[in-house]
Protein backbone atom coordinates (compact mmCIF):
# COMPACT_ATOMS: atom_id res chain seq x y z
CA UNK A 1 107.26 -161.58 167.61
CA UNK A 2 109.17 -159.96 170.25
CA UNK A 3 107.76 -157.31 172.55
CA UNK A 4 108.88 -154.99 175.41
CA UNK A 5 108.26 -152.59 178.12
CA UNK A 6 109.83 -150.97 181.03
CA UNK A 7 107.67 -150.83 183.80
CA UNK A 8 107.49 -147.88 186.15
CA UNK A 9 110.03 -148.47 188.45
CA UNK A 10 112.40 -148.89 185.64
CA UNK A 11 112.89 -152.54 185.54
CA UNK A 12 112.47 -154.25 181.56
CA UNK A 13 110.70 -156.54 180.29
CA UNK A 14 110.58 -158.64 177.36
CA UNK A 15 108.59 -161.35 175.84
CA UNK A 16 107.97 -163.66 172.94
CA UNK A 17 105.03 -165.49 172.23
CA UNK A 18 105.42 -169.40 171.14
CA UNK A 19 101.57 -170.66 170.88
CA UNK A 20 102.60 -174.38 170.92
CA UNK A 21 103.90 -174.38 174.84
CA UNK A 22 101.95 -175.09 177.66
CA UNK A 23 104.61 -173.75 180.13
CA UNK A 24 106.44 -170.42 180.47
CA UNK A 25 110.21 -170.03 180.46
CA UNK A 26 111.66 -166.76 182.39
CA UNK A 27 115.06 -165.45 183.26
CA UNK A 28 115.27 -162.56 185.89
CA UNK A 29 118.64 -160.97 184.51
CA UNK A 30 120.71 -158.81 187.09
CA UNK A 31 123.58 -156.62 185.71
CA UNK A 32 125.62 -157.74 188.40
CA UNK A 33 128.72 -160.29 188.00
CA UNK A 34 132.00 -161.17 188.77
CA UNK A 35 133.67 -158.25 187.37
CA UNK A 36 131.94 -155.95 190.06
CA UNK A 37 133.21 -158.27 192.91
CA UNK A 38 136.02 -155.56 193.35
CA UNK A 39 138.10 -156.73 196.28
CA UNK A 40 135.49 -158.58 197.71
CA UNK A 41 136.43 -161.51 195.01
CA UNK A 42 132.90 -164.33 194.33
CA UNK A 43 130.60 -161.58 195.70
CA UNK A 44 128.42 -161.67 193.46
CA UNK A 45 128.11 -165.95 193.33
CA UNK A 46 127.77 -165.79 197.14
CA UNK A 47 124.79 -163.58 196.97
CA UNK A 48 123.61 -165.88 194.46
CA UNK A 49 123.81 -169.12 196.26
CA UNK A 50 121.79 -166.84 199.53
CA UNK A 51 118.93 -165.59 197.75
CA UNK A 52 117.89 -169.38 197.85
CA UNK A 53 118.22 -169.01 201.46
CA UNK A 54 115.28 -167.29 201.61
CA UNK A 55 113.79 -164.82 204.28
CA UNK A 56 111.36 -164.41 207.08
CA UNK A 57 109.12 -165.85 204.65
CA UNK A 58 110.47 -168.20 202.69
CA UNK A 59 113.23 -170.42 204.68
CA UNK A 60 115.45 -172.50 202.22
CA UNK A 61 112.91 -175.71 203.00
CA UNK A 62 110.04 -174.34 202.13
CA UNK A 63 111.26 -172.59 198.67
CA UNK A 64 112.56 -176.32 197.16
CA UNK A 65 108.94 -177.59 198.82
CA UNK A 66 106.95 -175.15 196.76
CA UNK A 67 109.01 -175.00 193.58
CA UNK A 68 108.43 -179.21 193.83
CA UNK A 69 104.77 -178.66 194.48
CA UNK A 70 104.80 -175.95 191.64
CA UNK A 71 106.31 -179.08 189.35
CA UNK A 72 108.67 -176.57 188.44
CA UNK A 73 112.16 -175.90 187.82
CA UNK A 74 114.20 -173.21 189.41
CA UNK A 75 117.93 -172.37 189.29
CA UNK A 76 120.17 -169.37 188.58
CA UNK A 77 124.10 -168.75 187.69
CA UNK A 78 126.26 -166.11 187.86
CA UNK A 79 128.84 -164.83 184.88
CA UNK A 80 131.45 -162.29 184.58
CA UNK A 81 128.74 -159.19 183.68
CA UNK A 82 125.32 -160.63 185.12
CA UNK A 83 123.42 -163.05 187.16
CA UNK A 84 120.19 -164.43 186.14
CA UNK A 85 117.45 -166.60 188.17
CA UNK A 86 115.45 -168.51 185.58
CA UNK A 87 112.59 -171.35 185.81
CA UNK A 88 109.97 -173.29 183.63
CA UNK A 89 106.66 -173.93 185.30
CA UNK A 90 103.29 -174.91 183.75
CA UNK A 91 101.07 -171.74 182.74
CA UNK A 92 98.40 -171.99 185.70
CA UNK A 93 101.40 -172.03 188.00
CA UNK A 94 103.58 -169.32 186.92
CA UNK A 95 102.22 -165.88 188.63
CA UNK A 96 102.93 -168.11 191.97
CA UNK A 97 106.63 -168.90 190.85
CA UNK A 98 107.11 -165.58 189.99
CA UNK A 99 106.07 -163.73 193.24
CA UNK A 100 107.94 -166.18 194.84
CA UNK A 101 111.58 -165.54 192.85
CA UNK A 102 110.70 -161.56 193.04
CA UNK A 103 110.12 -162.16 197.63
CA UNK A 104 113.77 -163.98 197.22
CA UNK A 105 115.76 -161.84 194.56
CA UNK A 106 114.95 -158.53 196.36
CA UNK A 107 114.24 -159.29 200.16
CA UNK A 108 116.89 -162.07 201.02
CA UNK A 109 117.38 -162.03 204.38
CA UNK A 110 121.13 -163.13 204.32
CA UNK A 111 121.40 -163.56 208.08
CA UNK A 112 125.13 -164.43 209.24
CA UNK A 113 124.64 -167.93 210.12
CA UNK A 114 123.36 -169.02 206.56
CA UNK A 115 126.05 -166.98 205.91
CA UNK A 116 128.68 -169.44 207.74
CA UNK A 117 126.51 -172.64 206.37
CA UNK A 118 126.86 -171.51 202.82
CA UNK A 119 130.41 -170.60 202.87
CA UNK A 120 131.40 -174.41 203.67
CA UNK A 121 129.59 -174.71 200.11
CA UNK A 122 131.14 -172.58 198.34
CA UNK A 123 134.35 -173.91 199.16
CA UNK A 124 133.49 -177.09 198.61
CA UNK A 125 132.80 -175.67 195.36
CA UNK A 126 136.07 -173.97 194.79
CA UNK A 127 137.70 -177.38 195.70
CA UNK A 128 136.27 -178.91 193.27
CA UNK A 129 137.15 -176.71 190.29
CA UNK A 130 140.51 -177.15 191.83
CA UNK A 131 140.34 -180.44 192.04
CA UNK A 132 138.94 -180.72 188.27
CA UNK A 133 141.69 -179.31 185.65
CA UNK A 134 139.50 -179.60 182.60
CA UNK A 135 137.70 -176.96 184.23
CA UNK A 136 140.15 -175.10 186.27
CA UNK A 137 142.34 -174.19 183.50
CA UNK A 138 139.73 -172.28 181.49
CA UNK A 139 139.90 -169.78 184.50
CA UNK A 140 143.61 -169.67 184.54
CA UNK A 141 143.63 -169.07 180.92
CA UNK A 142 140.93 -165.56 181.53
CA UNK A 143 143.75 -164.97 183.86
CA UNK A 144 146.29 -164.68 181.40
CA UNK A 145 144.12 -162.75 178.89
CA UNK A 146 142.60 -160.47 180.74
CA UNK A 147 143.95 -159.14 183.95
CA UNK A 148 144.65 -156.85 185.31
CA UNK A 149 141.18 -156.42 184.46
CA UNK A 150 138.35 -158.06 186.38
CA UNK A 151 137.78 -159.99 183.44
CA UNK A 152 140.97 -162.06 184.80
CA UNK A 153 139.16 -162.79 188.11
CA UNK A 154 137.51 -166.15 188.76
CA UNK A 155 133.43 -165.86 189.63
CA UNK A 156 133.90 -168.36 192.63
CA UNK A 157 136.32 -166.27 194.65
CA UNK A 158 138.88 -167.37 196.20
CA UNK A 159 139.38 -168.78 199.35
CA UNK A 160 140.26 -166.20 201.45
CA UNK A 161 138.20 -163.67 199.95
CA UNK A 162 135.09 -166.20 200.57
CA UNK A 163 136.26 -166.83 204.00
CA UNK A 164 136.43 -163.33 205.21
CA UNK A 165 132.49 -162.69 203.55
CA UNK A 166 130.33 -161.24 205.92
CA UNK A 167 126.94 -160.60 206.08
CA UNK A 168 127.14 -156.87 205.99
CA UNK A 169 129.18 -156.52 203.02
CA UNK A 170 126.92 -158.86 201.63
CA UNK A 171 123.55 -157.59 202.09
CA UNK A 172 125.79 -153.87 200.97
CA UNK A 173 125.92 -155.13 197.83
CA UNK A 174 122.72 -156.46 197.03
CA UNK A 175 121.62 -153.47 198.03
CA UNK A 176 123.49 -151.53 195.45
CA UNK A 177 122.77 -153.36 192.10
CA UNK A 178 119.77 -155.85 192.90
CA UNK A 179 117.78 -152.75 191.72
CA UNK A 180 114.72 -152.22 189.01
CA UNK A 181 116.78 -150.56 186.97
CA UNK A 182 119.63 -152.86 186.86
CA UNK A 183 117.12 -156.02 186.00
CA UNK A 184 115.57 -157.15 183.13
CA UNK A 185 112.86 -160.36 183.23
CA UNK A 186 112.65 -162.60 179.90
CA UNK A 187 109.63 -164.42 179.20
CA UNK A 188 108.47 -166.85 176.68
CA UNK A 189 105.29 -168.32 176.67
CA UNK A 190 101.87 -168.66 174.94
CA UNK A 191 100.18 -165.80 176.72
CA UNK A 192 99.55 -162.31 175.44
CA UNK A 193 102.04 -159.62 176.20
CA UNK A 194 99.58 -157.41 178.21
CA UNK A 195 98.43 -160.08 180.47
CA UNK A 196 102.47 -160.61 181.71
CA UNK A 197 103.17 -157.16 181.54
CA UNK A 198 100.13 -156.24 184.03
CA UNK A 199 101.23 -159.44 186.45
CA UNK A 200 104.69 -158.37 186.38
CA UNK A 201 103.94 -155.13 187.08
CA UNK A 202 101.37 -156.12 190.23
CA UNK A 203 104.33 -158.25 191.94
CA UNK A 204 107.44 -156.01 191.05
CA UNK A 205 105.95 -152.52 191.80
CA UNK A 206 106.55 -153.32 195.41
CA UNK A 207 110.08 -152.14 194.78
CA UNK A 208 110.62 -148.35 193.56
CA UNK A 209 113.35 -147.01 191.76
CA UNK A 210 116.39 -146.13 193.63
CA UNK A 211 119.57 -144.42 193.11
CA UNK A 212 122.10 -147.02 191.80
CA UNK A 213 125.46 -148.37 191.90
CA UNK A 214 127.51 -147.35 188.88
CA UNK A 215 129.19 -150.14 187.39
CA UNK A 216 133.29 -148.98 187.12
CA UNK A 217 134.10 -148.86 183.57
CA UNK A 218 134.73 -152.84 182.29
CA UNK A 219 137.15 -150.91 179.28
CA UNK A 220 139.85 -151.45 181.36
CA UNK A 221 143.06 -152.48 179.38
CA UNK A 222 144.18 -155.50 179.72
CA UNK A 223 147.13 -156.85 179.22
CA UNK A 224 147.52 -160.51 177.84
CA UNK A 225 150.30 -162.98 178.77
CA UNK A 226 152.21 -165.30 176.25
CA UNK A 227 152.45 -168.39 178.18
CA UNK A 228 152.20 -169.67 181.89
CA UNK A 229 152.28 -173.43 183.15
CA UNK A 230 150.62 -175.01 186.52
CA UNK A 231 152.48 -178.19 187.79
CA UNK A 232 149.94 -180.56 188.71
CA UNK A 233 149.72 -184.31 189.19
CA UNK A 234 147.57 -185.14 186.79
CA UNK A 235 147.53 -188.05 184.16
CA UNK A 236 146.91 -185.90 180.99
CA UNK A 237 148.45 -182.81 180.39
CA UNK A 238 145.32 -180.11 179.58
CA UNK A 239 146.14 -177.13 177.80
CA UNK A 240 143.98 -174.20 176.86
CA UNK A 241 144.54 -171.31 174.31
CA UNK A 242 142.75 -168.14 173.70
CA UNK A 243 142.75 -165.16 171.42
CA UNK A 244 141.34 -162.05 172.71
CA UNK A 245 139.32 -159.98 170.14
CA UNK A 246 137.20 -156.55 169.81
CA UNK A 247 133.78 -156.70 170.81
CA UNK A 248 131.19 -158.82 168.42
CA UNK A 249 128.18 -156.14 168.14
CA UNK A 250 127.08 -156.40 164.86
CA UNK A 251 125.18 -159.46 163.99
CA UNK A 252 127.48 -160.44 160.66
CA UNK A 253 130.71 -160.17 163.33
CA UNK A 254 129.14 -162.77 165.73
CA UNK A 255 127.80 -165.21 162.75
CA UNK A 256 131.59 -164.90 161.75
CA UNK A 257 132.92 -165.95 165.15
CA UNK A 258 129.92 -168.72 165.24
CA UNK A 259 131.43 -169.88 161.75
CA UNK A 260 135.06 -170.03 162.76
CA UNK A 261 133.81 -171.73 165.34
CA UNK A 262 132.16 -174.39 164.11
CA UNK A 263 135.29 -175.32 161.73
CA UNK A 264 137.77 -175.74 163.72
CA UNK A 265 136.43 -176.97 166.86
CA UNK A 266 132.73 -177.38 167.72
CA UNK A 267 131.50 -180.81 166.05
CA UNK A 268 132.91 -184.60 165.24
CA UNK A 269 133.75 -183.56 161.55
CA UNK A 270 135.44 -179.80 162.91
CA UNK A 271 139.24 -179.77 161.81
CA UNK A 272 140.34 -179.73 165.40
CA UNK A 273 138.30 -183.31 166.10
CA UNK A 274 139.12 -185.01 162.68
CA UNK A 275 142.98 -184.14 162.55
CA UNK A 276 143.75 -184.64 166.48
CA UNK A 277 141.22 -187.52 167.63
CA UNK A 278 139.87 -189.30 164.50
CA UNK A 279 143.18 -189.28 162.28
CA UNK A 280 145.66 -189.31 164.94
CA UNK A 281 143.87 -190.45 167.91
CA UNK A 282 145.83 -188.04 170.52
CA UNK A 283 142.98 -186.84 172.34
CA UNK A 284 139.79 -187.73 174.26
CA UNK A 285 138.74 -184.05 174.15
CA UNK A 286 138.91 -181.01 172.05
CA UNK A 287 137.31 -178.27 171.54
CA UNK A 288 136.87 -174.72 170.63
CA UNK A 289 134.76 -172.23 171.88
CA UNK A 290 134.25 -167.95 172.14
CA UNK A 291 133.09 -165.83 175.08
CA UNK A 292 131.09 -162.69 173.94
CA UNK A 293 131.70 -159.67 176.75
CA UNK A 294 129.89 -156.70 176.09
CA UNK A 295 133.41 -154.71 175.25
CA UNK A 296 135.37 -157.46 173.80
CA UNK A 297 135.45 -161.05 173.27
CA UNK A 298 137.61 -164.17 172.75
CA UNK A 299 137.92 -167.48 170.90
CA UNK A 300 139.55 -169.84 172.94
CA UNK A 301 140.88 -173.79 172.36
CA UNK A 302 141.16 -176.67 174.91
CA UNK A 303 142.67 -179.97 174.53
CA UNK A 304 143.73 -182.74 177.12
CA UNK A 305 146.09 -185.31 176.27
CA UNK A 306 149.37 -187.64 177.08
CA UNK A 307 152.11 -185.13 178.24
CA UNK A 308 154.81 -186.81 176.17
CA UNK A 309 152.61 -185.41 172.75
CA UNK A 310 152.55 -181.75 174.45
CA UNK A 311 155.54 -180.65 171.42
CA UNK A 312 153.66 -182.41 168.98
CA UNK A 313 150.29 -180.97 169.44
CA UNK A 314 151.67 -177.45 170.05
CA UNK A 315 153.12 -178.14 166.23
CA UNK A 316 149.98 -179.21 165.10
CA UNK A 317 148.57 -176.42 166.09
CA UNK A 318 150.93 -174.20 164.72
CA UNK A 319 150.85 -175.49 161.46
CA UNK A 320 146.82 -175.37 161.10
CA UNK A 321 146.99 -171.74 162.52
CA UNK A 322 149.74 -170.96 159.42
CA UNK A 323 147.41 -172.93 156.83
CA UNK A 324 144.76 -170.93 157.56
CA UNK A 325 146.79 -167.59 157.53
CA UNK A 326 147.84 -168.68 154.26
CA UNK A 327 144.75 -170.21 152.90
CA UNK A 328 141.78 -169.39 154.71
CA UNK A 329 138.43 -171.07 155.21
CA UNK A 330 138.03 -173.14 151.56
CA UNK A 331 134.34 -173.07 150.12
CA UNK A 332 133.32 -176.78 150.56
CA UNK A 333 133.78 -175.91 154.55
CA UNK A 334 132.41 -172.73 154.25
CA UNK A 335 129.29 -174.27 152.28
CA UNK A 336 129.43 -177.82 154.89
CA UNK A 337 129.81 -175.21 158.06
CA UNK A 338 126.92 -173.29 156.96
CA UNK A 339 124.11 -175.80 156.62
CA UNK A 340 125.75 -176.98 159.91
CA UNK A 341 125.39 -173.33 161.82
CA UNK A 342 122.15 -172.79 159.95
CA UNK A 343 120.87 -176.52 161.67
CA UNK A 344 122.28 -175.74 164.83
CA UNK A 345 120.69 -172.57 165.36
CA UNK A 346 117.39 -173.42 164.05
CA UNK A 347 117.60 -176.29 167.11
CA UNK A 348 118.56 -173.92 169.45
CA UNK A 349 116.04 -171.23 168.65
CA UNK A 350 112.83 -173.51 169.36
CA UNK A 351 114.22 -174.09 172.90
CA UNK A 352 112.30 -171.53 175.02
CA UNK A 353 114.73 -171.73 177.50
CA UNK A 354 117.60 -171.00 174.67
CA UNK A 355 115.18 -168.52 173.22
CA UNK A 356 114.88 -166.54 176.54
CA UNK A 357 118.55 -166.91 177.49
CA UNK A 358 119.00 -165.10 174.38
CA UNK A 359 116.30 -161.96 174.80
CA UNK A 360 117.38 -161.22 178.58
CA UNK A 361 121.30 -161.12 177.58
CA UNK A 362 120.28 -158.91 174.52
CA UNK A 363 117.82 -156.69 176.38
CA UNK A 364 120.29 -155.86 179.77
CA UNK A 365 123.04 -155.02 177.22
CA UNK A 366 120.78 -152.94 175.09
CA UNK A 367 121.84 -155.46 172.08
CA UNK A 368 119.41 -155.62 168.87
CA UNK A 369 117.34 -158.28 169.08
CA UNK A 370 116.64 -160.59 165.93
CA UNK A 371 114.15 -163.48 164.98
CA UNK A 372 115.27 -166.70 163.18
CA UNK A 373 114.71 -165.75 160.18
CA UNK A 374 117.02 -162.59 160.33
CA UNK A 375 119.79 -164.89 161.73
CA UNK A 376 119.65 -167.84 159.49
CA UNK A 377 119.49 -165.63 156.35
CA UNK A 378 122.61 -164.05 158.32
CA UNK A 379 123.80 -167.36 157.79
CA UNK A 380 123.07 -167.86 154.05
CA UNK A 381 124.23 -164.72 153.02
CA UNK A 382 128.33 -165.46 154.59
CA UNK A 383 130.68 -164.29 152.03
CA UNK A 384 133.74 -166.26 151.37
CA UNK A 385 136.07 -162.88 151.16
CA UNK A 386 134.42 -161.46 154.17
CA UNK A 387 135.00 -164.60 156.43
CA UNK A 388 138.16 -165.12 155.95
CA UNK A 389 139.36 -161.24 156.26
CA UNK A 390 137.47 -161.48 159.61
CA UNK A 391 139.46 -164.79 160.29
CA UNK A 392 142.92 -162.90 159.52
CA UNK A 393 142.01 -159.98 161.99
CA UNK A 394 141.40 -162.90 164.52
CA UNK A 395 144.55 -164.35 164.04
CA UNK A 396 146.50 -161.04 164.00
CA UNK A 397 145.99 -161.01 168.14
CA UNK A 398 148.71 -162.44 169.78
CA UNK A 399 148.00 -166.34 171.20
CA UNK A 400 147.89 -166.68 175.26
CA UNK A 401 148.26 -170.26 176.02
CA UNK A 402 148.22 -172.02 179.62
CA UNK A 403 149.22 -175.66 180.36
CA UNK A 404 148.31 -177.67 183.50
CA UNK A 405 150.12 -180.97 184.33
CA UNK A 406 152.93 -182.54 185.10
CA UNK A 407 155.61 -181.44 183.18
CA UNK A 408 159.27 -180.33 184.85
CA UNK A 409 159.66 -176.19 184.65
CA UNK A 410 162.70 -176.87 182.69
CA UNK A 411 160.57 -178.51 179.85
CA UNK A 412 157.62 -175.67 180.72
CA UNK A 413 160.41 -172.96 179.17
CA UNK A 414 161.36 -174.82 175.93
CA UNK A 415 157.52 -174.77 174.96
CA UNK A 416 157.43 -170.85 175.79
CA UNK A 417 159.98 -170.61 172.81
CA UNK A 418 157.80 -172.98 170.39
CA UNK A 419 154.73 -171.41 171.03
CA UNK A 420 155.80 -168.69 169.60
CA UNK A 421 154.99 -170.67 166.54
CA UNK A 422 151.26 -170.09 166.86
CA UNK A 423 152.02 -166.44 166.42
CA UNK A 424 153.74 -167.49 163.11
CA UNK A 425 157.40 -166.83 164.28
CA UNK A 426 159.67 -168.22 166.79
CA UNK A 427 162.01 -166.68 168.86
């Protein structure tokens, strides 16, 4: 059973109980991201990667030495909308792993020569997203959807923007969202709900509630692109494709999108794997996927293959999108892709660490929160009609697709004509 609280400087908690564990899993959520960087672009990640630079008190050293002597793990990431620091660590250990993320999360001491160390790393980082088009072209293709919203914006920065960082701006910032208010902390664990709620409140009460930075509004229109290619020496030609879509609020909506999902790209037997690797044997990799913001949301394709297939799989593609405008989801998928969601999510939902992902997103959105059972009989009770008329809305939105490889720009502007075809018409 789920619980929660907001403690009395105004920061949330929320908890669930799992009796079998002997450890506790916990996410400190931040509603801070990428999409509050403003001009100061990978902002937000380069606070991130600080706060595990410690303070008077902790130096970077001696925070791995005591997680390691803890027998713990400890780690963090940043998105477009938050940043969360999360862990595992036995049950004896945990009120010392906690004091010691809330002494780093809210008093880093982000002095400007960790400041110059760290920005080498981040580079280095940036380099090699550059250097890795699998990955790189995922951003390009937010690009296209999204901007000129800061949806479109990478979370690492760029270069110049994470070369000009100071520590000013930085610690600015921090200042302005890392507050109470702004946080929520997720745990799951086999303790009892008052026993956290009195330890959290003992370590975070330190910190009282402040005035804080108001997020600009994230409705911002965007305005998404047809088509766009990157020349790049590479040996396969990697293209990605995305749909952008209303927001998924309502539990049926985001069972939907998980459904869709798991057709046509997420598993060996999804259509997108059987007819393009096991049938025809044009691709290593491919792969669908959605992204769930909290005012809209996409579902998205990649594939990586030979560039002298890029007309053929830009047909293929075409013609599954216009079988499925003109057929739909048939019930034998719909029943196989149900015991197949229904599976997956059961799996998922006995991972604390899945579990608690799931209760610190929900809670810093102000999302309902629902138990496995309310999900999986979410699952059982998917109607055919109702699928399929969310499918159609889906593929009503016009199809953004980027390529990135090496393919002449001559050749680049004959495929912006036949991917028109994924909207069902050419020009």
């Amino acid at each position: 059973m789920t619980k929660s609280t907001q403690l009395s400087n105004g920061m949330k908690l929320v908890f669930e109980q799992k009796k079998s564990m002997h450890s506790v899993a916990f996410g400190l959520w931040v509603r801070v991201g990428s999409i509050d960087d403003g001009l100061h672009l990978g902002i937000a990640h380069f606070i991130e990667h600080m706060i595990f630079k410690g303070n008077d008190k902790w130096s970077a050293k001696k925070i791995a030495s005591h997680v390691d002597l803890l027998g713990a793990q400890l780690n963090a990431y940043t998105e477009k909308e938050s940043t969360c620091y999360y862990g595992r660590v036995i049950d004896e250990e945990f009120s010392s792993l906690l004091k010691l993320v809330s002494e780093i999360v809210l008093n880093p001491a982000i002095q400007q020569e960790d400041v110059e160390k760290e920005r080498q790393v981040i580079l280095e980082e940036i380099k090699m997203d550059l250097d890795t088009p699998d990955e790189r072209i995922h951003d390009l293709l937010d690009a296209l959807m999204f901007e000129p919203s800061p949806y479109g914006k990478g979370i690492l920065g760029e270069e110049k923007t994470v070369s000009a960082m100071e520590s000013t701006v930085l610690k600015a910032h921090h200042q302005s969202y890392y507050q109470p208010s702004q946080m929520v902390l997720s745990i799951v664990g086999n303790g009892e709900f008052e026993s956290y709620v009195s330890l959290v409140e003992e370590i975070f009460s330190q910190v009282p509630p402040q005035e804080i930075q108001t997020r600009a509004s994230s409705k911002e229109t965007s305005n998404p692109k047809h088509y766009q290619h990157f020349s790049k020496e590479t040996e396969q030609l990697h293209l990605a494709l995305g749909l952008q879509f209303q927001a998924l609020t309502e539990l049926k909506d985001r069972i939907y999108m998980s459904m869709i999902n798991s057709y046509l790209g997420s598993s060996m037997s999804s259509r997108l794997f059987q007819e393009f690797r096991e049938e025809r044997g044009w691709v290593y990799s491919i792969y669908s996927y959605s992204q769930l913001f909290q005012y809209h949301s996409s579902f998205n394709i990649y594939a990586g293959f030979q560039p002298e297939r890029t007309e053929e799989v830009i047909a293929l593609l075409a013609e599954i999108f216009q079988d499925l405008r003109a057929k739909g989801i048939d019930p034998d998928s719909i029943h196989t892709f149900k015991r197949y969601l229904k599976g997956t999510l059961a799996i998922s939902d006995e991972s604390p660490t899945s579990r608690m992902n799931y209760l610190g997103r929900a809670t810093l959105f102000e999302e309902p929160i629902y138990d496995s059972e309310e999900i999986l009989a979410g699952v059982d009770a998917i109607d055919e009609v109702e699928l399929n008329a969310f499918l159609m809305s889906l593929l009503e939105q016009e199809v953004s697709v980027v390529t990135l490889g090496p393919i002449s720009p001559a050749r680049a502007e004959a495929l912006a004509i036949s991917i028109q075809e994924l909207n069902g018409k050419a020009e």
